[in-house]
C-alpha atoms as a PDB file:
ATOM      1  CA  UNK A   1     -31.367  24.835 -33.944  1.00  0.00           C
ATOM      2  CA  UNK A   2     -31.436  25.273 -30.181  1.00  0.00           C
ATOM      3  CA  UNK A   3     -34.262  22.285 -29.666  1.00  0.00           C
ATOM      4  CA  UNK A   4     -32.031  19.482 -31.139  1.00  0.00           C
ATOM      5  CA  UNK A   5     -28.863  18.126 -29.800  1.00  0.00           C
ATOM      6  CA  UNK A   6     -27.100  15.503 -32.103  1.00  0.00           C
ATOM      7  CA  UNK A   7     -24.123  14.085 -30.148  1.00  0.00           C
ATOM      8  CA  UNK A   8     -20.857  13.001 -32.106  1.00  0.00           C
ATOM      9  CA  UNK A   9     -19.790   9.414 -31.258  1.00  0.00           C
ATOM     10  CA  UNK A  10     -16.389  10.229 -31.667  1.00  0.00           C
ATOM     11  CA  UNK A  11     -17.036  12.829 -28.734  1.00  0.00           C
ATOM     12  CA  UNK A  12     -17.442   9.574 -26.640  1.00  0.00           C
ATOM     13  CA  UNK A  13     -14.982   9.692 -23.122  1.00  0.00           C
ATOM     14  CA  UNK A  14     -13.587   6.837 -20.630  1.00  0.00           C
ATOM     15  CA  UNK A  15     -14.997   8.141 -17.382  1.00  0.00           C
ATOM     16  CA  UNK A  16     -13.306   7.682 -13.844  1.00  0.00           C
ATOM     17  CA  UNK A  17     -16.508   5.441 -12.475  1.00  0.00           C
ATOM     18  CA  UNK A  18     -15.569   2.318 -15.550  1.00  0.00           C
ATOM     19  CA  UNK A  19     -17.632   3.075 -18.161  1.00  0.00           C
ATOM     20  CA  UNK A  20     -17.238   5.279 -21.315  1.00  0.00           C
ATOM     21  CA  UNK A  21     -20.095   8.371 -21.405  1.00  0.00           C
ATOM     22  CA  UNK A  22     -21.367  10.376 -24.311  1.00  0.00           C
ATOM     23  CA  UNK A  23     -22.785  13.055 -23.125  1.00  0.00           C
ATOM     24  CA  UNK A  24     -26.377  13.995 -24.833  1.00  0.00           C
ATOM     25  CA  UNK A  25     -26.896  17.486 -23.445  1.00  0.00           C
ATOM     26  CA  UNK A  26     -25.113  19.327 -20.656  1.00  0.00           C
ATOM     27  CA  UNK A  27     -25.600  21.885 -17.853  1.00  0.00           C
ATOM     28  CA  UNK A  28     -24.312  24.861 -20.255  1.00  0.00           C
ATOM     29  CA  UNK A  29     -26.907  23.882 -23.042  1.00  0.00           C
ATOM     30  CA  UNK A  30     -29.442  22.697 -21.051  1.00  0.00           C
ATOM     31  CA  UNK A  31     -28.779  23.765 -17.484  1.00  0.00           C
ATOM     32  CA  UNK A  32     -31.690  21.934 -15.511  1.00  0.00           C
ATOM     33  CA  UNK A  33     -31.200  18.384 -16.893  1.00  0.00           C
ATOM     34  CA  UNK A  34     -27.926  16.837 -17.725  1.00  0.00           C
ATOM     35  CA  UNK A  35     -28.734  13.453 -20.482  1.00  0.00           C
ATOM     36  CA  UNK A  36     -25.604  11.272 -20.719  1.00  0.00           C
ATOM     37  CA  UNK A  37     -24.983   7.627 -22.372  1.00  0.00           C
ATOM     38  CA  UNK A  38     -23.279   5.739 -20.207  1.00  0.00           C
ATOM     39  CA  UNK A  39     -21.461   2.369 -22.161  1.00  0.00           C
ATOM     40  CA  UNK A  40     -20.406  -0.360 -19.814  1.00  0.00           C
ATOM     41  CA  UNK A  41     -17.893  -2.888 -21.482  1.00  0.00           C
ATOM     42  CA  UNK A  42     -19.147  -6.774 -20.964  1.00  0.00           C
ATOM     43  CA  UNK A  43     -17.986  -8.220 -17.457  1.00  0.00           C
ATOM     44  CA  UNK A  44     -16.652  -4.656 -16.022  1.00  0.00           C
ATOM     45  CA  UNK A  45     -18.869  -3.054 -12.924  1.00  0.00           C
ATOM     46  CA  UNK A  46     -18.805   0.610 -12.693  1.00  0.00           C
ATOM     47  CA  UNK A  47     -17.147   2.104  -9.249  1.00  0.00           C
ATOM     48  CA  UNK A  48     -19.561   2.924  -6.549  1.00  0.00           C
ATOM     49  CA  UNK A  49     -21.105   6.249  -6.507  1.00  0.00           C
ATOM     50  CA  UNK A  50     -23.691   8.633  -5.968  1.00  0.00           C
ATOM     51  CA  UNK A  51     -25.106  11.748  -7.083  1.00  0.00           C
ATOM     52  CA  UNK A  52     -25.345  14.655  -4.474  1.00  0.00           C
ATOM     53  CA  UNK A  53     -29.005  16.166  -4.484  1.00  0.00           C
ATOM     54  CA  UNK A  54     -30.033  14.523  -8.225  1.00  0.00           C
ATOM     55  CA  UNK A  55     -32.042  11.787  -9.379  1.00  0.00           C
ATOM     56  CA  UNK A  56     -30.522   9.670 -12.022  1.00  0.00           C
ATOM     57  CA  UNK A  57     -32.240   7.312 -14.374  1.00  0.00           C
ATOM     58  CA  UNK A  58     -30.983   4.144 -15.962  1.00  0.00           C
ATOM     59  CA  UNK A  59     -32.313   3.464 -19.201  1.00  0.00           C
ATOM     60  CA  UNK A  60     -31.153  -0.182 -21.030  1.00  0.00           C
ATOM     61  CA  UNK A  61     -30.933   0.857 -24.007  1.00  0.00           C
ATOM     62  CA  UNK A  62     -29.220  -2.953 -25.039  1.00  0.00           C
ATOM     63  CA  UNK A  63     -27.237  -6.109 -23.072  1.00  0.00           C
ATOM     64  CA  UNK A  64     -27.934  -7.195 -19.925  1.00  0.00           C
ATOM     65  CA  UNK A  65     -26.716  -5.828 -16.601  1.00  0.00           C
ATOM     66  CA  UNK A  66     -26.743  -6.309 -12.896  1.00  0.00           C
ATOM     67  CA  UNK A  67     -27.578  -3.234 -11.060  1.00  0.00           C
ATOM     68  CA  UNK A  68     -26.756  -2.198  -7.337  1.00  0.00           C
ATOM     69  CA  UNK A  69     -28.995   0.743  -6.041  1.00  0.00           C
ATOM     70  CA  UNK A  70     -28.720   1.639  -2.268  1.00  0.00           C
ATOM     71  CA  UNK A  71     -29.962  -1.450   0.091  1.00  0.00           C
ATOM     72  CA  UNK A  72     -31.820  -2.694  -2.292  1.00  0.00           C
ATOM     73  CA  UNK A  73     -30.631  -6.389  -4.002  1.00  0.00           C
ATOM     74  CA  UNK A  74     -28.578  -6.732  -6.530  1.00  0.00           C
ATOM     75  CA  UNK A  75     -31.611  -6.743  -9.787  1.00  0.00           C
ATOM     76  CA  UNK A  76     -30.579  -7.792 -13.573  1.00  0.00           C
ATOM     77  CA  UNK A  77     -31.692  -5.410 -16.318  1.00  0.00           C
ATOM     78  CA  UNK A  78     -32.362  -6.011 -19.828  1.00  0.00           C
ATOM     79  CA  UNK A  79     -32.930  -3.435 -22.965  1.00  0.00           C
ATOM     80  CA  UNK A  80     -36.525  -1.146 -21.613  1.00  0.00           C
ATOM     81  CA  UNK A  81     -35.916  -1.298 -17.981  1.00  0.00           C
ATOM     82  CA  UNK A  82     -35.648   1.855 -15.986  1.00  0.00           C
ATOM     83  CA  UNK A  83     -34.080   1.942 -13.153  1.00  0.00           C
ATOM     84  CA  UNK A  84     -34.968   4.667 -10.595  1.00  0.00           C
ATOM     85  CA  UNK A  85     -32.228   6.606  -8.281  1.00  0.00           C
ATOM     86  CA  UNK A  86     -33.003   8.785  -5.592  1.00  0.00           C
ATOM     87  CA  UNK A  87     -30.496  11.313  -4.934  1.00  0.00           C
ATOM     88  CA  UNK A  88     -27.165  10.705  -2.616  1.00  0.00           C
ATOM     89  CA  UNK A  89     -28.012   6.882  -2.908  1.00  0.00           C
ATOM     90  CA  UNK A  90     -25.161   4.327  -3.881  1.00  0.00           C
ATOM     91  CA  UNK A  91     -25.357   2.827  -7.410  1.00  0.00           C
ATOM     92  CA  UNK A  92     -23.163   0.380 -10.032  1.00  0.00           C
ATOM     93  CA  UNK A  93     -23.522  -1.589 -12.916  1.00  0.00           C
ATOM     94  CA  UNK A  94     -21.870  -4.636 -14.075  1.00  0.00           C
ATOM     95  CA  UNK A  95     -22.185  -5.053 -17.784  1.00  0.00           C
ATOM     96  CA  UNK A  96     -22.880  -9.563 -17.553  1.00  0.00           C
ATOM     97  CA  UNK A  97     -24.021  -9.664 -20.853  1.00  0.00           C
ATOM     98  CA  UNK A  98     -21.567 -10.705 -23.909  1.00  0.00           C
END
């Protein structure tokens, strides 16, 4: 069925930024929107970066973390916070939950 996407767990990857990403759909299935889990283990903080011309989205899905978005403060999140990124704008997590 081209409408669903059901991601493996096992095809779950370490990613360079410190945090492990399972990726829900991709450019080549879906090339307008790319849909990723992103796992951060407790007390690690994901490396500084930014997306070039995209808006990402944080979703908690579970934990608590401390996110870092451009000048803004560092702002805990818990499980049904969103967390809004405008394009080309600095961003990390720290995973301060257990």
């Amino acid at each position: 069925m081209d409408h669903i996407t059901r991601p493996k767990e096992e095809d779950e990857y370490f990613f360079e930024e410190g945090c492990f990403i399972l990726e829900m759909s991709s450019p080549d299935v879906d090339p307008e929107v790319s849909l990723a889990r992103a796992r951060v283990e407790p007390g690690r903080k994901t490396r500084f970066h930014r997306l070039k011309g995209t808006f990402e989205r944080y979703i908690m899905l579970s934990g608590t973390g401390l996110v870092e978005v451009g000048d803004y403060p560092p702002t805990e999140v818990h499980p049904g916070d969103v967390v809004r990124i405008p394009p080309d704008t600095d961003q990390s997590i720290t995973n301060i939950g257990e």
